[in-house]
Protein backbone atom coordinates (compact mmCIF):
# COMPACT_ATOMS: atom_id res chain seq x y z
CA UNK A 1 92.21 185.62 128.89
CA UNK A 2 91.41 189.30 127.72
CA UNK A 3 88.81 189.08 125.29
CA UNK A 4 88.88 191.72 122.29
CA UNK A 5 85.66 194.73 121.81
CA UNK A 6 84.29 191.88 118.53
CA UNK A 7 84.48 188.44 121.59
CA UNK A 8 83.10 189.93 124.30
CA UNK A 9 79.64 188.72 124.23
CA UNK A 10 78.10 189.81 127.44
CA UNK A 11 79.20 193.24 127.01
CA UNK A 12 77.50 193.32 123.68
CA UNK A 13 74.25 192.44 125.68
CA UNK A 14 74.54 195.26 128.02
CA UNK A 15 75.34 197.47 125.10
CA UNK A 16 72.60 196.38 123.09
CA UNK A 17 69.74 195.90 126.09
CA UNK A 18 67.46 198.53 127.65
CA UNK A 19 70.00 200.94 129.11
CA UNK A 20 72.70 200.72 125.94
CA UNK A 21 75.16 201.17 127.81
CA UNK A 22 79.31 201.87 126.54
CA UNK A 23 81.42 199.21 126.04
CA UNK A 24 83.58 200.73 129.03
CA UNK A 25 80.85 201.16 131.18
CA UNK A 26 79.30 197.69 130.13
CA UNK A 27 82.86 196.10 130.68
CA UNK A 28 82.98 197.87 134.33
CA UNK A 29 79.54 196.50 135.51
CA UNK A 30 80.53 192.94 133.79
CA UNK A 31 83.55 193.26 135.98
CA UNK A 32 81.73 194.30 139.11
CA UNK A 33 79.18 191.39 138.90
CA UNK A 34 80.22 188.91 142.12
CA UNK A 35 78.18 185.79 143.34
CA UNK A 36 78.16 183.88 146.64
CA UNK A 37 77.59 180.24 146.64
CA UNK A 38 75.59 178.70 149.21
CA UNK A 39 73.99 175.27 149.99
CA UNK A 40 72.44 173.48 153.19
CA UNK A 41 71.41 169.65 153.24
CA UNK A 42 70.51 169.79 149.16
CA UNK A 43 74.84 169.50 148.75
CA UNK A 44 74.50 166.03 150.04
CA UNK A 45 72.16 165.04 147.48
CA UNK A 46 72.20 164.42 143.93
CA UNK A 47 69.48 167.32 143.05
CA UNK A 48 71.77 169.29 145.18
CA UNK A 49 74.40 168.84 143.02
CA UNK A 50 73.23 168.95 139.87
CA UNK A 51 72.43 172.37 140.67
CA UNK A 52 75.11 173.63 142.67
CA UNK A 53 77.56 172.27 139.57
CA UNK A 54 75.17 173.68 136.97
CA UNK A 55 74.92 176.99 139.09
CA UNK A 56 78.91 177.27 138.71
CA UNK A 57 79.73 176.90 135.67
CA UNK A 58 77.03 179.02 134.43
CA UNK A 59 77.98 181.60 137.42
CA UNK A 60 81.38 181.81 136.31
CA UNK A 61 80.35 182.69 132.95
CA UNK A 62 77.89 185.35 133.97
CA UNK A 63 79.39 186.83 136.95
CA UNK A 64 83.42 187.87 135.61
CA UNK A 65 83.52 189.60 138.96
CA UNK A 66 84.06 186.05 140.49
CA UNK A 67 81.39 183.26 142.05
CA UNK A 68 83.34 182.59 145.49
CA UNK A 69 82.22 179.84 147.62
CA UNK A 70 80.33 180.50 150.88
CA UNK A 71 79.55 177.22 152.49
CA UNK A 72 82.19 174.11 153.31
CA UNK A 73 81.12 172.01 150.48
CA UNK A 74 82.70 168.97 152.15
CA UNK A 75 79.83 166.36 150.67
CA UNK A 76 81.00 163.41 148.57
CA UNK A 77 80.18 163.82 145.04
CA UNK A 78 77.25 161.72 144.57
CA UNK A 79 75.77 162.84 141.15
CA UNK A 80 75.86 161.62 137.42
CA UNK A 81 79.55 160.72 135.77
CA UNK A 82 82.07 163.02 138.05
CA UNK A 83 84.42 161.91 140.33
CA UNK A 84 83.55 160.95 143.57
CA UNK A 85 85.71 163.68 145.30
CA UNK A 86 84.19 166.14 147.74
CA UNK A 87 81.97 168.22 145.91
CA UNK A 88 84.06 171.33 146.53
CA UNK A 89 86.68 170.35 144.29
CA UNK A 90 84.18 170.28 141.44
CA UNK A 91 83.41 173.71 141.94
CA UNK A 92 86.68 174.87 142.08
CA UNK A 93 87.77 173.14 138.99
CA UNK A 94 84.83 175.14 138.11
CA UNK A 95 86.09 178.53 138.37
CA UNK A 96 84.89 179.29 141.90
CA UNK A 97 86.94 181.03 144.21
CA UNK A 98 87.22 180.07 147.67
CA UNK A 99 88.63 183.90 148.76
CA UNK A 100 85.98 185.98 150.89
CA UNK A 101 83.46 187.66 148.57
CA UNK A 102 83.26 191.53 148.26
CA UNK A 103 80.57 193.11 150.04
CA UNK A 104 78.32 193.83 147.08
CA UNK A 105 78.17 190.26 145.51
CA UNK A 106 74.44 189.10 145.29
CA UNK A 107 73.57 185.18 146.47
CA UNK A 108 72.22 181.93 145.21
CA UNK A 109 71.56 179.64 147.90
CA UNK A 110 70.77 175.89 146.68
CA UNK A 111 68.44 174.23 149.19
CA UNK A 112 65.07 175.07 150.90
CA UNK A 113 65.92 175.28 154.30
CA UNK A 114 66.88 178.72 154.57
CA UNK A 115 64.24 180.93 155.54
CA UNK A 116 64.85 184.20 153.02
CA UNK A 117 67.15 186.08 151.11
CA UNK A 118 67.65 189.58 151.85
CA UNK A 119 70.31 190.50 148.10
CA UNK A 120 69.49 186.98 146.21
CA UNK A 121 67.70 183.80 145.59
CA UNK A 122 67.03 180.07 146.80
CA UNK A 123 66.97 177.61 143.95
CA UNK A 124 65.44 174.24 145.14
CA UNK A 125 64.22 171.08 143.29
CA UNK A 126 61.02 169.63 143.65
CA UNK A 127 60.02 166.29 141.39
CA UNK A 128 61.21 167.08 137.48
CA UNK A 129 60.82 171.38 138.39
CA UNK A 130 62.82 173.74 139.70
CA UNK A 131 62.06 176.47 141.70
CA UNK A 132 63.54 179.70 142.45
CA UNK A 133 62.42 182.47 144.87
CA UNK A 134 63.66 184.16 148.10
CA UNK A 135 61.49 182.78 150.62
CA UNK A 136 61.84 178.91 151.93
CA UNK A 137 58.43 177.05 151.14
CA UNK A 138 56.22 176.75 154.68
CA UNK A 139 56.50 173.05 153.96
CA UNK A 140 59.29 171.01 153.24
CA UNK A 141 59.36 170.20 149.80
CA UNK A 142 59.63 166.82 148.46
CA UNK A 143 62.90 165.96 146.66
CA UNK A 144 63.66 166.69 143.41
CA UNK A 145 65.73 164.58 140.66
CA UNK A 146 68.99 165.48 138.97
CA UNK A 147 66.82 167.07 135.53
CA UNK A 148 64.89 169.17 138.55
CA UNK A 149 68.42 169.90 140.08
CA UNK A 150 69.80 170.79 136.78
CA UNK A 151 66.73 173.60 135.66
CA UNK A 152 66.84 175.08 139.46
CA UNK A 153 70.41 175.86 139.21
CA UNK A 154 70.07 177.24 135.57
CA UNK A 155 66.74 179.23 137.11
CA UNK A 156 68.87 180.68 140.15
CA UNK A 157 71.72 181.91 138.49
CA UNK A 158 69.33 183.60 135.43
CA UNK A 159 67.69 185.21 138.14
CA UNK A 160 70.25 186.81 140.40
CA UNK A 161 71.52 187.96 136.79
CA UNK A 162 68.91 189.60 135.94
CA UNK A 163 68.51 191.29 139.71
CA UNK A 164 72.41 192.54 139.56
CA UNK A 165 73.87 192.47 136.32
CA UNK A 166 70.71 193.47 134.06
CA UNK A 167 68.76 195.67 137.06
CA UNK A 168 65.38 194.01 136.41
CA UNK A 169 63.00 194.66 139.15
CA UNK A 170 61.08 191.72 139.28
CA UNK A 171 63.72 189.65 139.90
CA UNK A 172 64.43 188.11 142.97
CA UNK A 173 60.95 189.20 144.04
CA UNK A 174 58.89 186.37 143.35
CA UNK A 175 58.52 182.44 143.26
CA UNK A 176 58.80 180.74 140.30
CA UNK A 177 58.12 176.95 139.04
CA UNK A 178 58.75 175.19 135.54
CA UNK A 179 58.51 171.53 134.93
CA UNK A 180 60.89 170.26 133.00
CA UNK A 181 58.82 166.84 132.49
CA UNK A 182 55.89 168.58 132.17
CA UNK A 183 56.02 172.84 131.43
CA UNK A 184 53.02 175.07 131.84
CA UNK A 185 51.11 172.41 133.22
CA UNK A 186 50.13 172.80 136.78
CA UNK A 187 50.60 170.01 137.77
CA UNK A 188 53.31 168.06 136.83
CA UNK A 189 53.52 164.15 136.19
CA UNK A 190 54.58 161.95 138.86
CA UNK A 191 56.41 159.13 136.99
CA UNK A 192 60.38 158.50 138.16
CA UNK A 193 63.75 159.22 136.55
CA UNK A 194 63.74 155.75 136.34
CA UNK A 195 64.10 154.76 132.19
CA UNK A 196 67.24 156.77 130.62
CA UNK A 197 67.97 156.59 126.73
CA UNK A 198 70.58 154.42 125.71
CA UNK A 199 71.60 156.77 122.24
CA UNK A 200 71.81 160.26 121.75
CA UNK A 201 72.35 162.32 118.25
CA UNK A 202 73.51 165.66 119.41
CA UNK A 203 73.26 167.95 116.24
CA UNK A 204 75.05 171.11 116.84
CA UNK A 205 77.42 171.52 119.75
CA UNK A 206 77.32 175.53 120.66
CA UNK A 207 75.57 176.86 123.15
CA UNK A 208 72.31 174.58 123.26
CA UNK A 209 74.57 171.43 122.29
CA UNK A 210 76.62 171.65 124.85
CA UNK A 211 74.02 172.37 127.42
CA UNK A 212 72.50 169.34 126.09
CA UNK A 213 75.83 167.04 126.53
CA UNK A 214 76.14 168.83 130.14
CA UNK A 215 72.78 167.43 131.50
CA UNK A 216 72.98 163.69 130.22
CA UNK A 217 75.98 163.96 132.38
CA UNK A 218 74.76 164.59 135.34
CA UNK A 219 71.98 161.56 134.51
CA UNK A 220 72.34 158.17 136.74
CA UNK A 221 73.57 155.95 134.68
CA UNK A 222 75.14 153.03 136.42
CA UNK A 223 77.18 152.27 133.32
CA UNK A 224 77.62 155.21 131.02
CA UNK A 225 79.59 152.71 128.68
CA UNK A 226 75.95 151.28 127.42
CA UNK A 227 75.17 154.69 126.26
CA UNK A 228 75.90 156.16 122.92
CA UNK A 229 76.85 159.85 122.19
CA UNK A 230 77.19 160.99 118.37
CA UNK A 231 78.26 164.40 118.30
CA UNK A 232 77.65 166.37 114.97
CA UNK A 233 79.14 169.77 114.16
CA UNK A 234 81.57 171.34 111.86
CA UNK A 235 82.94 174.51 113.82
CA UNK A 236 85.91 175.64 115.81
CA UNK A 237 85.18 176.94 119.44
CA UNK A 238 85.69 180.55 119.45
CA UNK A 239 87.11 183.40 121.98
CA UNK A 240 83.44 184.87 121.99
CA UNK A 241 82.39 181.25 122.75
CA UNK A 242 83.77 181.43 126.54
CA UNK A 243 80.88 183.05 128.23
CA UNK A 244 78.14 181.82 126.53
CA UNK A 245 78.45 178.00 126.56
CA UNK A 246 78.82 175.62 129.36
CA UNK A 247 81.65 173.48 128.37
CA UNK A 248 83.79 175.63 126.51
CA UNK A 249 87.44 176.13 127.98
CA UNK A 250 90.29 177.90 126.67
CA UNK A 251 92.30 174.73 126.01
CA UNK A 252 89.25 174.23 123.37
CA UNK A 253 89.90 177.56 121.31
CA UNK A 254 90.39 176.88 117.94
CA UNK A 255 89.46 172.90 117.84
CA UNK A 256 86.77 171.57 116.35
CA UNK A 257 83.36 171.60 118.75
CA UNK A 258 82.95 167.85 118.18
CA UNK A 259 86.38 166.79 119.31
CA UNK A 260 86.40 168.50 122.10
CA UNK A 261 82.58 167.52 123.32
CA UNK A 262 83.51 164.14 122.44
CA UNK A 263 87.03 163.70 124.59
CA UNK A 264 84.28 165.48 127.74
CA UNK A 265 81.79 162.84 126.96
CA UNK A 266 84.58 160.08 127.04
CA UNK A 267 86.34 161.01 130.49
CA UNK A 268 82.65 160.34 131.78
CA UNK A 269 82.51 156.79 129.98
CA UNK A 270 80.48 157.48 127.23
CA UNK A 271 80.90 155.93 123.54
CA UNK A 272 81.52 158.64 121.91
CA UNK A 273 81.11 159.02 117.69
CA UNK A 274 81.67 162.67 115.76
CA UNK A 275 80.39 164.02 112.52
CA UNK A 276 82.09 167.09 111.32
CA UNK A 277 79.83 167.93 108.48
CA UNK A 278 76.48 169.66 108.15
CA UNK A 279 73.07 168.10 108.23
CA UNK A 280 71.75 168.59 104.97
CA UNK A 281 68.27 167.51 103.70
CA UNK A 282 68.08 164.13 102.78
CA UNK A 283 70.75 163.27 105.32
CA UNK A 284 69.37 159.79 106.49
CA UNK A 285 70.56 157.85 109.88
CA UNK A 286 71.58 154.21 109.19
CA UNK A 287 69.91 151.50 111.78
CA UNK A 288 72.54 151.38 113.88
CA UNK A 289 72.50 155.04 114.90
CA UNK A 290 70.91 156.67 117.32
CA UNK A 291 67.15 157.64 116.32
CA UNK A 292 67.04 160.09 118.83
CA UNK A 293 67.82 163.51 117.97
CA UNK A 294 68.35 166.62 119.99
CA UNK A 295 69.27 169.51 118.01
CA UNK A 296 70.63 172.91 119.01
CA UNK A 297 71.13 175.25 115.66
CA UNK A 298 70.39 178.39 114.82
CA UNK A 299 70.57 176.96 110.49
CA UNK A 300 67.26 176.93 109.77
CA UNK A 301 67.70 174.32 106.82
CA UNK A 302 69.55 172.03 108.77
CA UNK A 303 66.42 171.83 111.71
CA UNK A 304 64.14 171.38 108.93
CA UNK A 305 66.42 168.71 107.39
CA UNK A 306 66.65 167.23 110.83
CA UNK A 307 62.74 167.27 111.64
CA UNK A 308 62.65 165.74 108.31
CA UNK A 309 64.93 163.12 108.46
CA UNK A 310 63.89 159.40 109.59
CA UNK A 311 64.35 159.77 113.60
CA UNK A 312 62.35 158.20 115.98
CA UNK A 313 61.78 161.49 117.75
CA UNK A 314 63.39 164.93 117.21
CA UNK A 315 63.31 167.29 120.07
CA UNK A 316 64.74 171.02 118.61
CA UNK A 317 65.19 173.52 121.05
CA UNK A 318 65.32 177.34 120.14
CA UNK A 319 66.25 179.98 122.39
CA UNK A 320 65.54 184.21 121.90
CA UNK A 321 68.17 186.26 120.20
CA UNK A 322 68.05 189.75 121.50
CA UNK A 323 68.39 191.26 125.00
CA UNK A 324 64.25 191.06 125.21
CA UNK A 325 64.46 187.43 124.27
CA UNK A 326 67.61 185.88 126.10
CA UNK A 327 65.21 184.27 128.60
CA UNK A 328 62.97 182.44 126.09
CA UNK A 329 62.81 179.56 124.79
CA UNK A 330 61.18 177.09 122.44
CA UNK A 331 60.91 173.49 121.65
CA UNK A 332 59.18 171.70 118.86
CA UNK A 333 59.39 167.81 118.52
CA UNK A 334 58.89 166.02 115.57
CA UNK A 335 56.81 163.84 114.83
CA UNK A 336 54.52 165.73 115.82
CA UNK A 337 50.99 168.30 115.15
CA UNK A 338 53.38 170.65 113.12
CA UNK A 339 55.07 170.04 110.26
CA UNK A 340 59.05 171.54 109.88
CA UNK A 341 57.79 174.08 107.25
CA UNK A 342 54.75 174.86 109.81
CA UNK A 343 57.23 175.28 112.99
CA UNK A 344 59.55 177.24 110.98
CA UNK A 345 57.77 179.48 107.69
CA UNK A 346 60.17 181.58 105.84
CA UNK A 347 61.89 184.93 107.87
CA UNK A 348 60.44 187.89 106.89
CA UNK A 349 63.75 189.84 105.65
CA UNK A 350 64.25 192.66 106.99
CA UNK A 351 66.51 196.18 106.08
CA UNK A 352 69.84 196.28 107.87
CA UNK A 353 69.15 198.49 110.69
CA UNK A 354 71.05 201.48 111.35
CA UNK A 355 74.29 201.14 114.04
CA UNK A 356 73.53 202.29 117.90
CA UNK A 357 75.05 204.91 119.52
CA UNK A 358 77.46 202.49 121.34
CA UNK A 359 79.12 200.79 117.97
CA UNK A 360 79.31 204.36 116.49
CA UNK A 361 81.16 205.93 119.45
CA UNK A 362 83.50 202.46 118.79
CA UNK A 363 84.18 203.37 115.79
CA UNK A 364 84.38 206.57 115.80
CA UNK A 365 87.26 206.40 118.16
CA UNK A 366 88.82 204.04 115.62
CA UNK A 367 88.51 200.68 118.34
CA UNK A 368 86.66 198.60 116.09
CA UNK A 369 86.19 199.18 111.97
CA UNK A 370 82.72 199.28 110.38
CA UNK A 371 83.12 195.63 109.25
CA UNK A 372 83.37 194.30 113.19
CA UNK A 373 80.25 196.92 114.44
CA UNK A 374 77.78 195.20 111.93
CA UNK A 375 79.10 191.90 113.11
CA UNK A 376 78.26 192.76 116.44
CA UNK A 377 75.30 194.53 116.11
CA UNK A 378 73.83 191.43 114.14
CA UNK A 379 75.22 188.37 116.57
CA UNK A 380 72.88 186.52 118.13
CA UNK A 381 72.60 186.88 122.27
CA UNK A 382 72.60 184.65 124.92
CA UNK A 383 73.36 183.10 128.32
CA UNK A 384 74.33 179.63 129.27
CA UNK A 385 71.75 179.84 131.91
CA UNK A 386 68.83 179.61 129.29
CA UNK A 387 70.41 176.78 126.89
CA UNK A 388 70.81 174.65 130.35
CA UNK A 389 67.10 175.36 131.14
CA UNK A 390 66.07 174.80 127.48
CA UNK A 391 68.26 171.19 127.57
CA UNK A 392 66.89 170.05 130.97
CA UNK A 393 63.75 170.25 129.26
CA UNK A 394 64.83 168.46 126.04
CA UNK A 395 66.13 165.50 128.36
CA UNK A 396 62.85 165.57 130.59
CA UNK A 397 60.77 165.31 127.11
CA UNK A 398 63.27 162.33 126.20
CA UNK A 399 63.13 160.87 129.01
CA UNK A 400 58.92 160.57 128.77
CA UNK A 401 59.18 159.49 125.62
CA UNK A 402 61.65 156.48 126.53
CA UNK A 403 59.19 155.41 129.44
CA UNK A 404 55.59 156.00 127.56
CA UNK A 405 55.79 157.09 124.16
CA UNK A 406 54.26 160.40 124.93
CA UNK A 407 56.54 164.31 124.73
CA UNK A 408 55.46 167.64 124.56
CA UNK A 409 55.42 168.87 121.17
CA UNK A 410 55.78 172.11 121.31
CA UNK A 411 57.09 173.91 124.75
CA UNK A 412 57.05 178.06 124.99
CA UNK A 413 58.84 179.25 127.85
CA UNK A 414 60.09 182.72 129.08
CA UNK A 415 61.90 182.43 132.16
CA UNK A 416 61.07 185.82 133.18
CA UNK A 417 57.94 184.80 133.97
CA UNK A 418 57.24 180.90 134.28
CA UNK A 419 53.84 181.51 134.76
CA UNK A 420 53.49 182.06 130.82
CA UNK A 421 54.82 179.01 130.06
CA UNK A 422 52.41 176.65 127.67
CA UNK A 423 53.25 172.82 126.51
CA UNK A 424 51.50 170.69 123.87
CA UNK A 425 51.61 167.17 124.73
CA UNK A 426 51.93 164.76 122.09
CA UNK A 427 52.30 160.68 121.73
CA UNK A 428 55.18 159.11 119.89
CA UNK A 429 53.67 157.13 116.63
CA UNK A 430 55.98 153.97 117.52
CA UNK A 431 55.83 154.41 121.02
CA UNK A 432 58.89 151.89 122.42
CA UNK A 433 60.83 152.23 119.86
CA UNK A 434 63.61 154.23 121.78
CA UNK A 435 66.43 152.42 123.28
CA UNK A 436 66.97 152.91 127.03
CA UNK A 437 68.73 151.80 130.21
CA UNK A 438 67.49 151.87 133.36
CA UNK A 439 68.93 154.53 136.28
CA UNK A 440 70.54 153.90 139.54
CA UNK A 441 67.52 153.98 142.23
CA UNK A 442 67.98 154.06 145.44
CA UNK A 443 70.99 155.92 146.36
């Protein structure tokens, strides 16, 4: 599907990052950008692949060159709500090509038991964290659980990203860790992915949203028909929607978000309900919905509304806007040490800055009007990669909650550097209150 100069949102990042580069000669290195799939024992098991799955569909969306497939993949599908086929198939249906690779592509390998990297990364799962790096621990780590699986994939491909598509130097040149149960700690909580909630509120379904609806499928539930999805969001999916978020397909161009999230959520046995209006202050949830709320909007009245509202818990994930903040990422839960007008005071406003180089050339050569530069030049940026990360966490913090009444409040993480990462922890004022199943141990 060609994609017009006003959809193409990774080219706009390229164009508006560090080396502001053309559209043609963003659209070039977009289309030279190539990724090899790889995966030892860790594609037998369910950490395995939640990343490997989470590391395709992200891939395909960051890499247009093509992610092409460079191990058997033969293992049974053992993870979440997907079909039990050989776990190959998945990544096909994917995107992922099963041609040879050109010579250039860079590597993710999922796993630990490859000894380095010499153009790429491992991504491996250890507990609730995921790790990413290009040398093999010296010991064998212990395993990881699907929400571990799910933030090393997102880590991997964000890294080799950055390394071939964005030329930072730093990455894939160093070892990096992030809990997703417990972030900026150093050491993270032992407790098991044992106690899943039963009823999700998923306000806003774009890039966070879906991310969001993505990791609660990979979760163990034995019976995803006890658990309750309501999906709440009042746009159509979008051409420009494609690269940056996880779920989006063609066939869901032009349809309402909800619908489509909803019919996804319902091929994987959920009980699925939509809302197709805005959260608005003094929206209230009646008893019977879910009081658990993860919310993914960039309206800042509607995540005050939310925070506001009478949830059990509110977990809000925000992620950076610009091509210095696509790796970052914050979360704020509610209730919690900050108030909504405390975690988000009034934007400074700020003149309408001038048009780059790049949109002026654009429209100087009469390939976009004024009208579609400023629309550009004032979009939000982002990459699946980092609303996956962002939701793992979001999902780890629910998951606490469900089990002991305790979440981190407040979560800053750049994925650049995990070693910056802080987390607030924080205790639930009706701790128990949540609804929740239990997993499927012992596979």
């Amino acid at each position: 599907m060609n994609l017009s100069i006003e959809d193409d949102r990774l080219a706009h990042l390229l164009m508006r990052g560090d080396g502001h580069a053309g559209y043609d000669e963003a659209r070039r290195k977009l289309d030279r950008a190539a990724l090899v799939l790889t995966a030892d024992v860790a594609a037998s098991l369910p950490w395995g692949q939640a990343a490997l799955l989470t590391a395709a569909e992200c891939g395909v969306r960051m890499f247009p060159g093509g992610v092409y497939l460079g191990s058997d993949f033969v293992e049974t599908t053992v993870v979440g709500q997907f079909g039990r086929w050989p776990i190959r198939r998945h990544l096909e249906l994917a995107g992922c090509r099963t041609t040879n690779a050109p010579e250039h592509a860079i590597a993710l390998h999922v796993g630990a038991g490859r000894r380095g990297m010499q153009r790429g990364a491992l991504c491996w799962a250890e507990g609730w964290a995921g790790l990413v790096g290009i040398e093999a621990p010296a010991d064998p780590p212990r395993g990881g659980n699907e929400i571990g699986g799910i933030l090393a994939g997102a880590m991997g491909i964000g890294e080799v990203f950055r390394s071939a598509v964005l030329g930072d130097k730093l990455a894939c040149h160093r070892t990096s860790t992030l809990s997703a149960l417990s972030p900026g700690c150093e050491e993270g909580d032992e407790i098991d992915l044992a106690y899943l909630p039963a009823a999700f509120w998923l306000l806003g379904l774009g890039n966070l949203g879906q991310a969001a609806l993505w990791t609660i499928g990979l979760l163990p539930y034995s019976d995803p028909g006890l658990v309750s999805l309501l999906l709440q969001d009042a746009d159509k999916s979008e051409l420009g929607n494609l690269a940056i978020q996880v779920l989006t397909k063609p066939g869901w161009i032009g349809r309402k978000k909800a619908r489509s999230a909803a019919l996804w959520g319902e091929e994987r046995g959920f009980r699925t309900t939509i809302i197709e209006s805005r959260f608005v202050e003094d929206t209230k949830r009646s008893t019977d919905e879910p009081g658990l709320a993860l919310v993914g909007v960039d309206n800042l009245a509607a995540r005050r509304a939310a925070a506001g509202s009478n949830f059990d818990l509110v977990l809000d994930a925000g992620l950076g806007a610009t091509p210095s903040e696509i790796f970052d990422i914050r979360i704020h839960g509610f209730p919690g040490a900050r108030s909504p007008a405390q975690a988000w005071p009034e934007p400074d406003v700020r003149p309408e800055a001038p048009l780059d180089a790049s949109l002026q050339e654009l429209v100087a050569a009469g390939r976009i009007d004024r009208c579609g530069a400023f629309t550009i030049a004032g979009r939000s940026l982002g990459v699946p990669s980092t609303a996956v990360a962002a939701a793992a966490i979001q999902v780890a913090q629910a998951c606490r909650a469900v089990r002991d009444g305790g979440f981190f409040d407040l979560v800053d993480v750049t994925l650049v550097n995990c070693r910056r990462a802080t987390g607030h922890r924080h205790a639930l004022v009706r701790p128990g209150i949540l609804p929740f199943v239990h997993a499927r141990i012992g596979r």
